[in-house]
Protein backbone atom coordinates (compact mmCIF):
# COMPACT_ATOMS: atom_id res chain seq x y z
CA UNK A 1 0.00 0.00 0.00
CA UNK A 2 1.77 3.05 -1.15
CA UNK A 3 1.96 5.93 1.55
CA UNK A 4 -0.40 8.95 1.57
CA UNK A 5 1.38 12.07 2.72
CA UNK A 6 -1.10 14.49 4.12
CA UNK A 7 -1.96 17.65 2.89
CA UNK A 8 -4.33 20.46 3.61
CA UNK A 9 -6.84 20.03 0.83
CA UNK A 10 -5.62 16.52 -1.33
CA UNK A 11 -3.42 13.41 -0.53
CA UNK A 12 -0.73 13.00 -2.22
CA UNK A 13 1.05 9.71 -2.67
CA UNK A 14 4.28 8.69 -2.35
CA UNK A 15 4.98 8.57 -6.26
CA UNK A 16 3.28 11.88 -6.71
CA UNK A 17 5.30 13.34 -3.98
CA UNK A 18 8.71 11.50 -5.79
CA UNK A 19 7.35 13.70 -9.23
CA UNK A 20 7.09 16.75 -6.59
CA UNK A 21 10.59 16.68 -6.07
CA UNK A 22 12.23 15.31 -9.33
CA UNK A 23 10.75 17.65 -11.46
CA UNK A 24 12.43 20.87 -10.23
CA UNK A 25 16.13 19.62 -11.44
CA UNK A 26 14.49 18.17 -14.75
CA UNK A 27 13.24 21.41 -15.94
CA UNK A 28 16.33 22.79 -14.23
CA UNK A 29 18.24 20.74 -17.04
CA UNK A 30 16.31 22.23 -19.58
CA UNK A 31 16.46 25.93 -18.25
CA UNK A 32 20.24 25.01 -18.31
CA UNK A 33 20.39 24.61 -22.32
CA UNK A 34 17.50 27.08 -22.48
CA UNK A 35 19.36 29.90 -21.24
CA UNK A 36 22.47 30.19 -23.50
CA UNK A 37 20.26 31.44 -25.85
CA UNK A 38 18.46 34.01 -24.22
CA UNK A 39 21.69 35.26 -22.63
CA UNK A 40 22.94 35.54 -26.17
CA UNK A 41 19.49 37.37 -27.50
CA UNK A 42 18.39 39.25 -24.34
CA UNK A 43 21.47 39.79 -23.03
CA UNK A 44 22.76 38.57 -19.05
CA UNK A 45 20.87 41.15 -16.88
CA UNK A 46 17.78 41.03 -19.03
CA UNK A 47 17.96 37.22 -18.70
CA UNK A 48 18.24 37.08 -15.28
CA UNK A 49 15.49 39.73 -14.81
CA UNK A 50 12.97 37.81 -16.84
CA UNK A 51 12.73 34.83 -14.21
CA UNK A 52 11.85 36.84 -11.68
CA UNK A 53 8.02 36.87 -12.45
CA UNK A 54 7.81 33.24 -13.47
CA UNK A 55 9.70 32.78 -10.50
CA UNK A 56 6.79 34.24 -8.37
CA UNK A 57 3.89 32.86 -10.48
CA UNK A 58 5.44 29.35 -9.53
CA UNK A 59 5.27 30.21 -5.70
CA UNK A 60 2.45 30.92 -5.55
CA UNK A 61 0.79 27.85 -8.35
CA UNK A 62 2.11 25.88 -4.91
CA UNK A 63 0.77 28.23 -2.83
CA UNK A 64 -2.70 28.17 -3.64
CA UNK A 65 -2.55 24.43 -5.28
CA UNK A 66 -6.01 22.56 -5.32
CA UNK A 67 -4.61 19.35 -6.62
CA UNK A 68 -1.02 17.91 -7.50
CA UNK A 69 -0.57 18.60 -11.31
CA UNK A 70 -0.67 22.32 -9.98
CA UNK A 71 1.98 21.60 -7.71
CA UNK A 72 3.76 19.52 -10.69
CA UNK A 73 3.66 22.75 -12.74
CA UNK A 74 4.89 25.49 -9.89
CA UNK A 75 7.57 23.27 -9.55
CA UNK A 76 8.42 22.97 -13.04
CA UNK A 77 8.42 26.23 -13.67
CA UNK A 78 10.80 27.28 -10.35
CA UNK A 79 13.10 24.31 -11.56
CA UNK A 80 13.23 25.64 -15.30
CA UNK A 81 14.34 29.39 -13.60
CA UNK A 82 16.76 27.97 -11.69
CA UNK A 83 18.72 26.34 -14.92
CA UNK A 84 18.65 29.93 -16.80
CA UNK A 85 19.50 30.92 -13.39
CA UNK A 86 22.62 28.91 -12.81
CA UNK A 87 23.86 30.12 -15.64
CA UNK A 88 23.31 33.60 -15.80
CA UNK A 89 23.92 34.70 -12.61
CA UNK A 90 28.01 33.35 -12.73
CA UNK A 91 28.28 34.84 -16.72
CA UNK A 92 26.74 38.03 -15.37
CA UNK A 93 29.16 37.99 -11.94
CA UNK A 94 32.36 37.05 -14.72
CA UNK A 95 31.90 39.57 -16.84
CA UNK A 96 30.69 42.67 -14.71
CA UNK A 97 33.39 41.92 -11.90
CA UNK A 98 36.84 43.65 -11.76
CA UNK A 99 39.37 40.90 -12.29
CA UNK A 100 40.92 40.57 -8.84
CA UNK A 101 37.48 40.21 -6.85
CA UNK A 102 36.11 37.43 -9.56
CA UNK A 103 37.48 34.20 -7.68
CA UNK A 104 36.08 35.84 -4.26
CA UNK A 105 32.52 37.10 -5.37
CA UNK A 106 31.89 34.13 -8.06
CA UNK A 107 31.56 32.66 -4.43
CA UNK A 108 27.65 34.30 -4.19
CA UNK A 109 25.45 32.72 -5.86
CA UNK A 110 26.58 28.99 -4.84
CA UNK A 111 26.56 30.63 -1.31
CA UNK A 112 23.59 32.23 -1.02
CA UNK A 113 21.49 29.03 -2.95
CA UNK A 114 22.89 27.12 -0.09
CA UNK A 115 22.07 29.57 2.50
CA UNK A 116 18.50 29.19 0.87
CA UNK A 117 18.10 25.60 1.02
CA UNK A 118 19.07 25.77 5.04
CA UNK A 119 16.54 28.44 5.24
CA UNK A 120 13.81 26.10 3.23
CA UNK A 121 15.03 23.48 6.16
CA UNK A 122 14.80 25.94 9.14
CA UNK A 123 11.17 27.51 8.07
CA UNK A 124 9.82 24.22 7.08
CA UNK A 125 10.09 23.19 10.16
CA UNK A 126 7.87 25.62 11.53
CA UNK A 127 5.78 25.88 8.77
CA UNK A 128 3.16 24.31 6.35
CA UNK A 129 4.45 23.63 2.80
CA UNK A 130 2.06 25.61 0.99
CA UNK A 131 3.54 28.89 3.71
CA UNK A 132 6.89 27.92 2.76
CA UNK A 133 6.14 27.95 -0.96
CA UNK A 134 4.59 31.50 0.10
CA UNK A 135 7.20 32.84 1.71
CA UNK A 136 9.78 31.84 -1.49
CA UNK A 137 7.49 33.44 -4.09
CA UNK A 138 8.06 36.93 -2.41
CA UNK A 139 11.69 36.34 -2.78
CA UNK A 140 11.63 37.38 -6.65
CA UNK A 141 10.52 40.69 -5.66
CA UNK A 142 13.25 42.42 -4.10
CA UNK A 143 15.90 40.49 -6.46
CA UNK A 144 13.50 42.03 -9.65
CA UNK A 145 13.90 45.69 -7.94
CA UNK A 146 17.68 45.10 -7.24
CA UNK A 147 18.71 43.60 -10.66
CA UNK A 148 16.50 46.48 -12.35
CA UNK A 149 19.12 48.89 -10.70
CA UNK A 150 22.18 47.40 -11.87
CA UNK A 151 23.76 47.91 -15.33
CA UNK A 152 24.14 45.66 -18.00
CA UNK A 153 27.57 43.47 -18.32
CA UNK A 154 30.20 45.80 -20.24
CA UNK A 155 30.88 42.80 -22.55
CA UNK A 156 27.70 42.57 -23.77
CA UNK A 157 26.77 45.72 -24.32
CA UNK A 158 30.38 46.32 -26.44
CA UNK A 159 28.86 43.27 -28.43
CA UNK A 160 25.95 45.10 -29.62
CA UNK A 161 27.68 47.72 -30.42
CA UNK A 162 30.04 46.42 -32.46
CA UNK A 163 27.24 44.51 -34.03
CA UNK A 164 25.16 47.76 -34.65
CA UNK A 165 28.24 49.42 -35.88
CA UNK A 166 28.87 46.98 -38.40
CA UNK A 167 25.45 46.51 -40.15
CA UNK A 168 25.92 50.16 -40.20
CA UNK A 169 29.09 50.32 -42.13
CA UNK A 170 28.09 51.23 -46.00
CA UNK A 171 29.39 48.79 -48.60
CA UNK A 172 30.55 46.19 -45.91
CA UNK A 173 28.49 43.29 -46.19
CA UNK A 174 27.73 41.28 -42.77
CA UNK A 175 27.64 37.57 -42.57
């Protein structure tokens, strides 16, 4: 008899709850591949910024779930964030980072994801999952108002310029 973990509204079962927690680093893997491209097209801070509301939306699909293929897709779309995520956040910290500080601050982000899961551990042991889901949907909010006041990485932006420049250039012909 498989066991029934219990929930608020629904049951869930011990293979739904096995989905529940794979499918964050599956779509994680996806977000990975997903987010070369859009660092290349959007650019890193743009990127990075553009996860921030899917981020939330996700929080709070768990949040306010009424049955599990809710939860399946809150957690879906958290794990595909966190692959763009993982990427962008270290190309952002490379590029926009003064040389002698990289090694130290390229430190952050694996830091403070870790400091995040302990504080997933520490609050969920005080409170309800569908709180806990609550209280890491706000998190998107501050990190969208901080990122928006932040500049783009100096590499990139030199790349569109010199892309601009040269579909600008009379008689040169771009490839």
């Amino acid at each position: 008899m498989a066991r029934k973990f219990k929930s608020v509204l629904f049951q869930i079962s011990a293979h739904e709850a096995s989905w529940i927690g794979s499918l964050m680093p599956l779509a994680a893997l996806v977000g990975g591949f997903v987010g070369g491209t859009l660092l290349e097209a959007l650019g890193r801070k743009t990127t990075i910024i553009c996860t921030a509301v899917p981020l939330l939306v996700a929080g709070l699909l768990v949040t306010f779930a009424q049955d599990v293929y809710t939860i399946y897709a809150g957690r879906g779309i958290t794990g595909f964030c966190i692959g763009i995520l993982s990427l962008a956040a270290p190309v952002y910290l490379a590029e926009a980072i003064h040389p002698e500080v990289r090694g130290t601050l390229g430190l952050v982000p694996t830091s403070l994801g870790n400091v995040g899961i302990m504080m997933c551990y520490i609050l969920g042991f005080w409170l309800d999952w569908s709180h806990l889901s609550l209280a890491g949907a706000v998190l998107p909010l501050p990190f969208l108002i901080l990122m928006c006041m932040i500049p783009e990485t100096p590499r990139f932006e030199n790349c569109q310029k010199c892309l601009i420049f040269t579909v600008k250039i009379p008689g040169v012909q771009t490839s």
